[in-house]
Protein backbone atom coordinates (compact mmCIF):
# COMPACT_ATOMS: atom_id res chain seq x y z
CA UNK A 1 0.00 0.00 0.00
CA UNK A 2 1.62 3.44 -0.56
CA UNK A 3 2.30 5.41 2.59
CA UNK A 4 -0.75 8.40 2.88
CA UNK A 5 0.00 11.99 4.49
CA UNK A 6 -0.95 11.88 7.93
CA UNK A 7 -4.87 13.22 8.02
CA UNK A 8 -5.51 11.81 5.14
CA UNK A 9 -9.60 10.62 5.52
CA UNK A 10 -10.50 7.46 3.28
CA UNK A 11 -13.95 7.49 2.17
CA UNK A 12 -15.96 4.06 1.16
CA UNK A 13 -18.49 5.56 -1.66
CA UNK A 14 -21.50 2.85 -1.07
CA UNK A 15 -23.39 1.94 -3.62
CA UNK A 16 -22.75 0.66 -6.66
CA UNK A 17 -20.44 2.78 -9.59
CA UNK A 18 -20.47 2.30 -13.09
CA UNK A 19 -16.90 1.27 -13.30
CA UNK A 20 -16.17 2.59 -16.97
CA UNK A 21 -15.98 5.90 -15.01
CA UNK A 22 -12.32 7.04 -15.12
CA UNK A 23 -10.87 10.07 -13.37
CA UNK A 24 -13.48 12.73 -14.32
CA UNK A 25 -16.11 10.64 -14.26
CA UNK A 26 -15.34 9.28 -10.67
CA UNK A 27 -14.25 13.03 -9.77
CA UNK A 28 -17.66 14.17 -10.70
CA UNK A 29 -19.64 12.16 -8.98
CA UNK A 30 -17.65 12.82 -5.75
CA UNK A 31 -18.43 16.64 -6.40
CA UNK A 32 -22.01 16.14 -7.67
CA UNK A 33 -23.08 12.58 -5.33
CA UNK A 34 -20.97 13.41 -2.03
CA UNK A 35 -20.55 17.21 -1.89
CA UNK A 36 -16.69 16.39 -1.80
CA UNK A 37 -13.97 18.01 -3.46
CA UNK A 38 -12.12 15.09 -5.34
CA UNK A 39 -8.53 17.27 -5.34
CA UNK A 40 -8.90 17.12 -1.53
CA UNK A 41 -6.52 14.58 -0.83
CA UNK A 42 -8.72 11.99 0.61
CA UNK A 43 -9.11 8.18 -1.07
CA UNK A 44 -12.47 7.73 -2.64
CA UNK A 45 -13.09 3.85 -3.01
CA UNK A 46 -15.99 2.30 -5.34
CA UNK A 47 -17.24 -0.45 -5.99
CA UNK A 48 -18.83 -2.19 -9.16
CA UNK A 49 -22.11 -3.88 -9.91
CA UNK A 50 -20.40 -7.62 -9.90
CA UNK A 51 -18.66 -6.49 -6.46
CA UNK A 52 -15.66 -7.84 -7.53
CA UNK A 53 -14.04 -4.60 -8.82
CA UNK A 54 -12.97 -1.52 -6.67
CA UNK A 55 -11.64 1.86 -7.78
CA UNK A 56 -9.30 4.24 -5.42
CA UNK A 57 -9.58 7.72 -6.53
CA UNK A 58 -6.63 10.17 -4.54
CA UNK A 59 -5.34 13.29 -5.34
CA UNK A 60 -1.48 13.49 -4.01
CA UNK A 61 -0.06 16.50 -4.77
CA UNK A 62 1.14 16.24 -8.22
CA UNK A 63 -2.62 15.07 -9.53
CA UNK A 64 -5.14 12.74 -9.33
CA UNK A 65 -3.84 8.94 -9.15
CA UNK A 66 -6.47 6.08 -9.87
CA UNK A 67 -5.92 2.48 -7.91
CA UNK A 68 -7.78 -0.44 -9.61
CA UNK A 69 -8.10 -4.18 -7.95
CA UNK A 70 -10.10 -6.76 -9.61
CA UNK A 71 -10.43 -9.96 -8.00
CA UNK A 72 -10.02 -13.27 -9.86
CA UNK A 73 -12.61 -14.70 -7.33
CA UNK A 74 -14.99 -13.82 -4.65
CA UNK A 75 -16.53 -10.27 -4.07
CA UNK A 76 -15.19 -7.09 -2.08
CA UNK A 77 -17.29 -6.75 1.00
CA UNK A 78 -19.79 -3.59 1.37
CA UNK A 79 -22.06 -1.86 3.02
CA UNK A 80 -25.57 -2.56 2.46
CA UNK A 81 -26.44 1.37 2.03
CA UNK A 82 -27.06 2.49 -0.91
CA UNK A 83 -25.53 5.93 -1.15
CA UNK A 84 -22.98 8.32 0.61
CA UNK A 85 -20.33 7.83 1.77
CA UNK A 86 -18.20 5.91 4.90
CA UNK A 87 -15.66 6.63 6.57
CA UNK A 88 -12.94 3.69 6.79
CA UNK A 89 -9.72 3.50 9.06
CA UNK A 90 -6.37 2.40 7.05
CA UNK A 91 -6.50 -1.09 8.93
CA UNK A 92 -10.54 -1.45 7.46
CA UNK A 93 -8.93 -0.50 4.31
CA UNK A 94 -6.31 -2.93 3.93
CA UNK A 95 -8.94 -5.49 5.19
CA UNK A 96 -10.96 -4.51 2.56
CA UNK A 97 -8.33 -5.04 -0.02
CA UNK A 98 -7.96 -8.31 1.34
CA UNK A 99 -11.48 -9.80 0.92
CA UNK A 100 -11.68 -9.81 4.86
CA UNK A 101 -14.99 -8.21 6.48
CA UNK A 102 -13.70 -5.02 7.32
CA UNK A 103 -16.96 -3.66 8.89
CA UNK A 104 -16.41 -6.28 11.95
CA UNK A 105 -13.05 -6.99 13.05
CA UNK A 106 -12.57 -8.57 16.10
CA UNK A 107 -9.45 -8.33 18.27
CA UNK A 108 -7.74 -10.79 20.03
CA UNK A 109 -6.35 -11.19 23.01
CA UNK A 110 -3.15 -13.10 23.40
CA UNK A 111 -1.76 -14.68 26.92
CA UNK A 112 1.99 -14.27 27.40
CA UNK A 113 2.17 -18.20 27.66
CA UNK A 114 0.46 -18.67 24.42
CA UNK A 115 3.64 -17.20 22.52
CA UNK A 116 5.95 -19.31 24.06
């Protein structure tokens, strides 16, 4: 994963995107769907219709970079809400990226004599 500015906010765009949308596309409906400024250095992440798909849009501060993942199997997991947007933390994301349920992770608690 690259290394984000600290305060960098990663947004989860639920829903489903068409995912022909490149840069503008994606950039507008930030503006127009979220009342977000795409060139605000925040990740954007969408998601296609087969759920396999996702989309990072990020604006660093040379320009707008776009992250694609497809998976070869298995679907990205997502919110059942149907529009706005979600804020993630960068462990959700790389859960996310993963294929792992993200929205409930579960901690565990490890005795000293377990490690041994």
């Amino acid at each position: 994963m690259i290394p984000l500015p600290s305060g960098t906010q990663i947004w989860l765009v639920a829903g489903v995107t068409d995912m022909r949308k490149s840069f503008n596309g994606l950039g507008e409906q930030i503006q127009q769907a979220l009342n977000d400024n795409p060139f605000c250095g925040h990740l954007f992440i969408f998601r296609g219709r087969r759920g396999d798909t996702v989309k990072i849009l990020w604006a660093d501060a040379d320009g707008l970079c776009l992250f694609i993942k497809r998976l070869e199997q298995g679907q990205f997991v997502w919110p059942t809400v149907r529009d706005g947007k979600i804020a993630l933390t960068r462990s959700q994301l790389a859960m996310l990226l993963d294929k792992l349920d993200w929205r409930q992770p579960k901690t565990t608690r490890l005795n000293s004599l377990t490690m041994l």
